[in-house]
PDB file of N, CA and C in Angstrom:
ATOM      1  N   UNK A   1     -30.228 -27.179  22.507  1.00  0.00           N
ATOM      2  CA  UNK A   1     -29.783 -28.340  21.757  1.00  0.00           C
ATOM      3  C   UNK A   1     -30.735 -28.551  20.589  1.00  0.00           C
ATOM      4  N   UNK A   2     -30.336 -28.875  19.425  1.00  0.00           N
ATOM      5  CA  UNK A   2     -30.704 -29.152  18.332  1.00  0.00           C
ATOM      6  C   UNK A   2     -31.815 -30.461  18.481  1.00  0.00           C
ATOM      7  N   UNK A   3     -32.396 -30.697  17.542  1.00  0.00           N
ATOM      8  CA  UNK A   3     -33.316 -32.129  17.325  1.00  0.00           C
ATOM      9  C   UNK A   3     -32.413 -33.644  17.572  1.00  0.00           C
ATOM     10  N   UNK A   4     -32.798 -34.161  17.967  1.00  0.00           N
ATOM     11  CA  UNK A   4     -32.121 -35.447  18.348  1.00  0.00           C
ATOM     12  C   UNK A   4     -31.824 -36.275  16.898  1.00  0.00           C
ATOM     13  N   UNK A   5     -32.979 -36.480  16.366  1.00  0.00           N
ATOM     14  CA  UNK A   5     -32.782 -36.864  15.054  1.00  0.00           C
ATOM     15  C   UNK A   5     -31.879 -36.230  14.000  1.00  0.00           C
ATOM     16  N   UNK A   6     -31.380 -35.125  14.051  1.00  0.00           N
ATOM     17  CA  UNK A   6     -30.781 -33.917  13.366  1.00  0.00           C
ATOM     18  C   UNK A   6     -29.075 -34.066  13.868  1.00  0.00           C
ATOM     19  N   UNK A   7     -29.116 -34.848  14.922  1.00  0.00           N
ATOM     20  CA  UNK A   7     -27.824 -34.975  15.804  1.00  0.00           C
ATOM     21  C   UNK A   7     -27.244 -36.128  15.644  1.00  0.00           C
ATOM     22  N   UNK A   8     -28.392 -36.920  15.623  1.00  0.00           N
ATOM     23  CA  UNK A   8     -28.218 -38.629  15.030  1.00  0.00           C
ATOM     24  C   UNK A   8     -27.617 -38.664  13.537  1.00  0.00           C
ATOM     25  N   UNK A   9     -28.676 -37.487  12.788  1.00  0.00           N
ATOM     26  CA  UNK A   9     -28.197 -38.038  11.783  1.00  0.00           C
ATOM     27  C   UNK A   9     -26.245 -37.570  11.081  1.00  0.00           C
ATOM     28  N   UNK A  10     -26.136 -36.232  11.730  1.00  0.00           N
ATOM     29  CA  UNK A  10     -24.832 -35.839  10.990  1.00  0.00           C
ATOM     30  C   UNK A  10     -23.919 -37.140  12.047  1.00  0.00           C
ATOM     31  N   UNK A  11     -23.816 -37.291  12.752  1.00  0.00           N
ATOM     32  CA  UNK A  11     -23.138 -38.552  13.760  1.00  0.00           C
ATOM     33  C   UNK A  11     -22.626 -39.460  12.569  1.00  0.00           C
ATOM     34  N   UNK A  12     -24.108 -40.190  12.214  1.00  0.00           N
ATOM     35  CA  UNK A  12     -24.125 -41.091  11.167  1.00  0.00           C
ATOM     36  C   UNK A  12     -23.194 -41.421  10.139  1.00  0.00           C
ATOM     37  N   UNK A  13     -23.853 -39.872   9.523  1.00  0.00           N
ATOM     38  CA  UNK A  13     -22.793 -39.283   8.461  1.00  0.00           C
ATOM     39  C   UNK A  13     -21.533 -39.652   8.489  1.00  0.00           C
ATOM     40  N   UNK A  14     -20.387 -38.915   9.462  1.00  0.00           N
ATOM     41  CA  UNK A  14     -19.580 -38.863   9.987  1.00  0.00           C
ATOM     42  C   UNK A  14     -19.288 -39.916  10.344  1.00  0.00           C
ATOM     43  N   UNK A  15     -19.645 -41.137  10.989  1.00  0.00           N
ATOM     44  CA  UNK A  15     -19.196 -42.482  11.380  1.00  0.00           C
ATOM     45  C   UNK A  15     -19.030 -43.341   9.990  1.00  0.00           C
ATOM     46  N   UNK A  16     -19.618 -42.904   8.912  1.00  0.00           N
ATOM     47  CA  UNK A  16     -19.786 -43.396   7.747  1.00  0.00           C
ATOM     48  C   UNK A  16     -18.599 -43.495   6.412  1.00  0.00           C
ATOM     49  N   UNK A  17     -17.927 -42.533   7.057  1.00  0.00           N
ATOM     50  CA  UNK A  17     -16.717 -42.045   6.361  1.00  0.00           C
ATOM     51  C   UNK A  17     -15.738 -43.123   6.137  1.00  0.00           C
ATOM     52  N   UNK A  18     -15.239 -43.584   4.837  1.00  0.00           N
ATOM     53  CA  UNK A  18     -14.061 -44.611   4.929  1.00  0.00           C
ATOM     54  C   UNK A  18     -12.285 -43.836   5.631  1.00  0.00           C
ATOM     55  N   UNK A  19     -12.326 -42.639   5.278  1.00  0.00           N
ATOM     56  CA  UNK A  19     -11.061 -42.074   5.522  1.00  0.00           C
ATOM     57  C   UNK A  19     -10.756 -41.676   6.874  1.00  0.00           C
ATOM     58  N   UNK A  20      -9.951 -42.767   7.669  1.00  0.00           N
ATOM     59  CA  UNK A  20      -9.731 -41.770   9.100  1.00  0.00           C
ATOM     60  C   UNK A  20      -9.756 -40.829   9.848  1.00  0.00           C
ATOM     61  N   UNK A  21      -9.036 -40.215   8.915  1.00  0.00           N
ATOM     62  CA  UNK A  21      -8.238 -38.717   9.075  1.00  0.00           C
ATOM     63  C   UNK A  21      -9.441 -38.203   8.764  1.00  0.00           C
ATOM     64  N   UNK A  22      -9.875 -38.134   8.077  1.00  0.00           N
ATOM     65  CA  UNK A  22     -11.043 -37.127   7.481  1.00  0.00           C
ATOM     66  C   UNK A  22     -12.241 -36.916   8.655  1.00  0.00           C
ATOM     67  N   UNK A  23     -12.525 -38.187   9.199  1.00  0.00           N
ATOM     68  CA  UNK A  23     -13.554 -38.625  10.146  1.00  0.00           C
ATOM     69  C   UNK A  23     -12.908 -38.137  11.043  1.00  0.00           C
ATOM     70  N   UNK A  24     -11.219 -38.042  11.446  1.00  0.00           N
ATOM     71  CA  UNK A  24     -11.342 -37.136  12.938  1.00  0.00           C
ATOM     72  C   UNK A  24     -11.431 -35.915  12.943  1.00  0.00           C
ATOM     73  N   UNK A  25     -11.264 -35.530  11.560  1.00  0.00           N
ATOM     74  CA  UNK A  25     -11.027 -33.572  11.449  1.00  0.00           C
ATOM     75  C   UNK A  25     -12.756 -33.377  11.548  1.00  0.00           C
ATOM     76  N   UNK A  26     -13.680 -33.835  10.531  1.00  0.00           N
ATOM     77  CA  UNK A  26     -14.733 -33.830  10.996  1.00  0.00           C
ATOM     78  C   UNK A  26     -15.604 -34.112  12.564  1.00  0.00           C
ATOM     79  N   UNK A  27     -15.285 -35.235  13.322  1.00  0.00           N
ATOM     80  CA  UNK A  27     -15.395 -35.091  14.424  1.00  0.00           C
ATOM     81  C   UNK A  27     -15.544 -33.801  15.268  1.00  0.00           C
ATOM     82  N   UNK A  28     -14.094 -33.567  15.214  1.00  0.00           N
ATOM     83  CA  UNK A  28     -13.107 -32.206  15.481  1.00  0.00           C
ATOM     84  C   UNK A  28     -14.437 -31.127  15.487  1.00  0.00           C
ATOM     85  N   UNK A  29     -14.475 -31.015  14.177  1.00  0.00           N
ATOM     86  CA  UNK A  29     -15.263 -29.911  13.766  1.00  0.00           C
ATOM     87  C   UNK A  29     -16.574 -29.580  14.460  1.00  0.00           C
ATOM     88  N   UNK A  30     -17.056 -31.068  14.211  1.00  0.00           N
ATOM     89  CA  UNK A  30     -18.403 -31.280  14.405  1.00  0.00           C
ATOM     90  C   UNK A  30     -18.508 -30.685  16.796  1.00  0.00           C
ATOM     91  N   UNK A  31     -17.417 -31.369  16.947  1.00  0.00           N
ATOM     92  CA  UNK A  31     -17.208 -31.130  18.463  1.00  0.00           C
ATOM     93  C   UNK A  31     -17.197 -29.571  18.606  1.00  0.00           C
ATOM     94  N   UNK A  32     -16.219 -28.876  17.827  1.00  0.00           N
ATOM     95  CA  UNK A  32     -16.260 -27.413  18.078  1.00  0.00           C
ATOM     96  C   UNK A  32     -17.249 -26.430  18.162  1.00  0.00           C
ATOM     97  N   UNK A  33     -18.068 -26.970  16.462  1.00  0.00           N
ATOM     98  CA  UNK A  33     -19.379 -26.349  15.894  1.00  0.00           C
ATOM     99  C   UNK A  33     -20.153 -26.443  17.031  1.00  0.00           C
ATOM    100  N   UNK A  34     -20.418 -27.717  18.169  1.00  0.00           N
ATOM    101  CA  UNK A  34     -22.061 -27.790  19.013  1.00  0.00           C
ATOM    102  C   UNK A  34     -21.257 -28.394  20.173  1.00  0.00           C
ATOM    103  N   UNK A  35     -20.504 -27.856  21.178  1.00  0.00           N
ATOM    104  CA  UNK A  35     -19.827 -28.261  22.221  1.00  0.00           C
ATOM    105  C   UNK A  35     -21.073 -28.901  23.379  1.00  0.00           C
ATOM    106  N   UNK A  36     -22.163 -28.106  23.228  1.00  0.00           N
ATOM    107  CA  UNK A  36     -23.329 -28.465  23.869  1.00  0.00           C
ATOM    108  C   UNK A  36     -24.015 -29.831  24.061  1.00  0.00           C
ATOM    109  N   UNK A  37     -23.447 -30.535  22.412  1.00  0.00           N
ATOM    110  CA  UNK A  37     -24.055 -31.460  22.381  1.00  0.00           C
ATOM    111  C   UNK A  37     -23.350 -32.334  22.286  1.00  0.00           C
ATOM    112  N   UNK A  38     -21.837 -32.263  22.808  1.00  0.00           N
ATOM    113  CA  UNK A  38     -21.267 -33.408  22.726  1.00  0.00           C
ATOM    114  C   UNK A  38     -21.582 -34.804  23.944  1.00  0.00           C
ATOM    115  N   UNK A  39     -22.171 -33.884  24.822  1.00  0.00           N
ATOM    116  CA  UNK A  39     -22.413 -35.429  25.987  1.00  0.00           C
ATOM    117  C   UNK A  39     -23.858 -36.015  25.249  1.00  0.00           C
ATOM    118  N   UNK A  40     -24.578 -35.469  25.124  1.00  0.00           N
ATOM    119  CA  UNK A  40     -25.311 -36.134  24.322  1.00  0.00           C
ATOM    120  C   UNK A  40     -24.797 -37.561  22.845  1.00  0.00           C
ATOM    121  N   UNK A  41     -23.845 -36.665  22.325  1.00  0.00           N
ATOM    122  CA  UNK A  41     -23.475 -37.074  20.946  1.00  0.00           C
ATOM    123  C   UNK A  41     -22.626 -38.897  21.364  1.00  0.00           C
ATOM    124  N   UNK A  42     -21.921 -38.611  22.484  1.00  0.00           N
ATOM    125  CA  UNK A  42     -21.501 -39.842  23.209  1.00  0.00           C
ATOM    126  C   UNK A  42     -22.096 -40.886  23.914  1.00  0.00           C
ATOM    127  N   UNK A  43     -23.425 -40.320  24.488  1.00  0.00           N
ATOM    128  CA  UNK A  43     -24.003 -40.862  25.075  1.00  0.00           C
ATOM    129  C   UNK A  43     -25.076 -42.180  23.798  1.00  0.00           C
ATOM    130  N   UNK A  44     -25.227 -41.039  22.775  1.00  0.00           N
ATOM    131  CA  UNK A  44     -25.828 -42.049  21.836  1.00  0.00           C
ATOM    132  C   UNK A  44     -24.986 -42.894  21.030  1.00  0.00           C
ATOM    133  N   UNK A  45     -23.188 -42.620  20.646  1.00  0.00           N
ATOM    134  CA  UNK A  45     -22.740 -43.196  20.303  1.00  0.00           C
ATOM    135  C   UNK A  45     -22.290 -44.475  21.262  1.00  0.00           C
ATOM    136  N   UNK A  46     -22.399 -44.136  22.429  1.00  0.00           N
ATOM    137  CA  UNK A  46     -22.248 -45.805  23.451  1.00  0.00           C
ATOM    138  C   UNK A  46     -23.075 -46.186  22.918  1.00  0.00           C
ATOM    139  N   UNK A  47     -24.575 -45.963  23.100  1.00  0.00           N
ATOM    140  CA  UNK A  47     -25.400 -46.956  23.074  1.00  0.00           C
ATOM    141  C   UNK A  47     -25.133 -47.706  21.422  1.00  0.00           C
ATOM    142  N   UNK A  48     -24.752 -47.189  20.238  1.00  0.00           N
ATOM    143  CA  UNK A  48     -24.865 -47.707  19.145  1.00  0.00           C
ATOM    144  C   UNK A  48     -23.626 -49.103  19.505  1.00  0.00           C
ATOM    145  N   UNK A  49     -22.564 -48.847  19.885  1.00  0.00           N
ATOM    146  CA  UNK A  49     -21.810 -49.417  20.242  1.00  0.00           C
ATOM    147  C   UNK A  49     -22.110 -50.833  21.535  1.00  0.00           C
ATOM    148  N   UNK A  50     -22.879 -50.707  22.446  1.00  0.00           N
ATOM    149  CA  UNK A  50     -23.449 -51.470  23.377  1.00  0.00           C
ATOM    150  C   UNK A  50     -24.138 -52.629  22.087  1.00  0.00           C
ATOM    151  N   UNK A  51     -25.096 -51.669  21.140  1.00  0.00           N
ATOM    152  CA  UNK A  51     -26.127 -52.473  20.634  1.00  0.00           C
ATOM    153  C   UNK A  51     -24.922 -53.753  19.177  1.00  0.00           C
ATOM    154  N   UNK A  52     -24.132 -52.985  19.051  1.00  0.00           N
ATOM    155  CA  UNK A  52     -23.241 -53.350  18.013  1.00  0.00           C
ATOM    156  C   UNK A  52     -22.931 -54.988  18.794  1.00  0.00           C
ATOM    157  N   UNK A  53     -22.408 -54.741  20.113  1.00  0.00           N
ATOM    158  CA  UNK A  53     -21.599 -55.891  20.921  1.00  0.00           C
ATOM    159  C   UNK A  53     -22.828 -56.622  20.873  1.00  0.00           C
ATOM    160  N   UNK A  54     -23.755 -56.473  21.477  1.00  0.00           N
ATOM    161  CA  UNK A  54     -24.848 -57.281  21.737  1.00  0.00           C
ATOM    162  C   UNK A  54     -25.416 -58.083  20.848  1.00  0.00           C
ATOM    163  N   UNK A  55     -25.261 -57.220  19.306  1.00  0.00           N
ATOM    164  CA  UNK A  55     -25.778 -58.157  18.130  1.00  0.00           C
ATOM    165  C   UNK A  55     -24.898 -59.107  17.563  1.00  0.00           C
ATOM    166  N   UNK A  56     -23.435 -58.974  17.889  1.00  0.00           N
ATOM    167  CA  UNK A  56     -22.200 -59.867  17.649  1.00  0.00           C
ATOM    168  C   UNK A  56     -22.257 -60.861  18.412  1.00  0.00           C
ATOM    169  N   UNK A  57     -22.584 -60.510  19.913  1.00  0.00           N
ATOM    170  CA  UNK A  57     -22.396 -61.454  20.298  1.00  0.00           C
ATOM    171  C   UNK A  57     -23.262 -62.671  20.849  1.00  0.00           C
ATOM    172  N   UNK A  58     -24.526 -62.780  19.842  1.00  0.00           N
ATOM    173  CA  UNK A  58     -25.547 -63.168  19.776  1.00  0.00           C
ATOM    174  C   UNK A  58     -25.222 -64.065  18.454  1.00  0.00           C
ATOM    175  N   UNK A  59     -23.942 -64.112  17.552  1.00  0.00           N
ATOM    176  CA  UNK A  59     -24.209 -64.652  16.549  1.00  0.00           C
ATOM    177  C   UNK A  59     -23.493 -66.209  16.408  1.00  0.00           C
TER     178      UNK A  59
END
């Protein structure tokens, strides 16, 4: 597996995208390119998501 930070960051990237479609073909891609690292890649996207709820719902 690649650098964590290196994994974080194309994620990022990719979550960053205004165009749907574009963001799932990339996904897609990104899933095919490093199959290895997709439980990882989920595991950090919960947590961004956990932290997302948590800061909403604090407001």
């Amino acid at each position: 597996m690649r650098d964590a930070e290196i994994i974080e960051s194309e994620l990022m990237e990719i979550s960053g995208m205004a165009d749907e479609g574009v963001k799932l073909e990339r996904i897609i891609a990104w899933c095919a390119s490093h199959p290895d690292e997709v439980p990882f890649a989920l595991h950090q996207m919960m947590g961004w998501r956990a932290k997302h709820v948590a800061q909403s719902g604090h407001s």
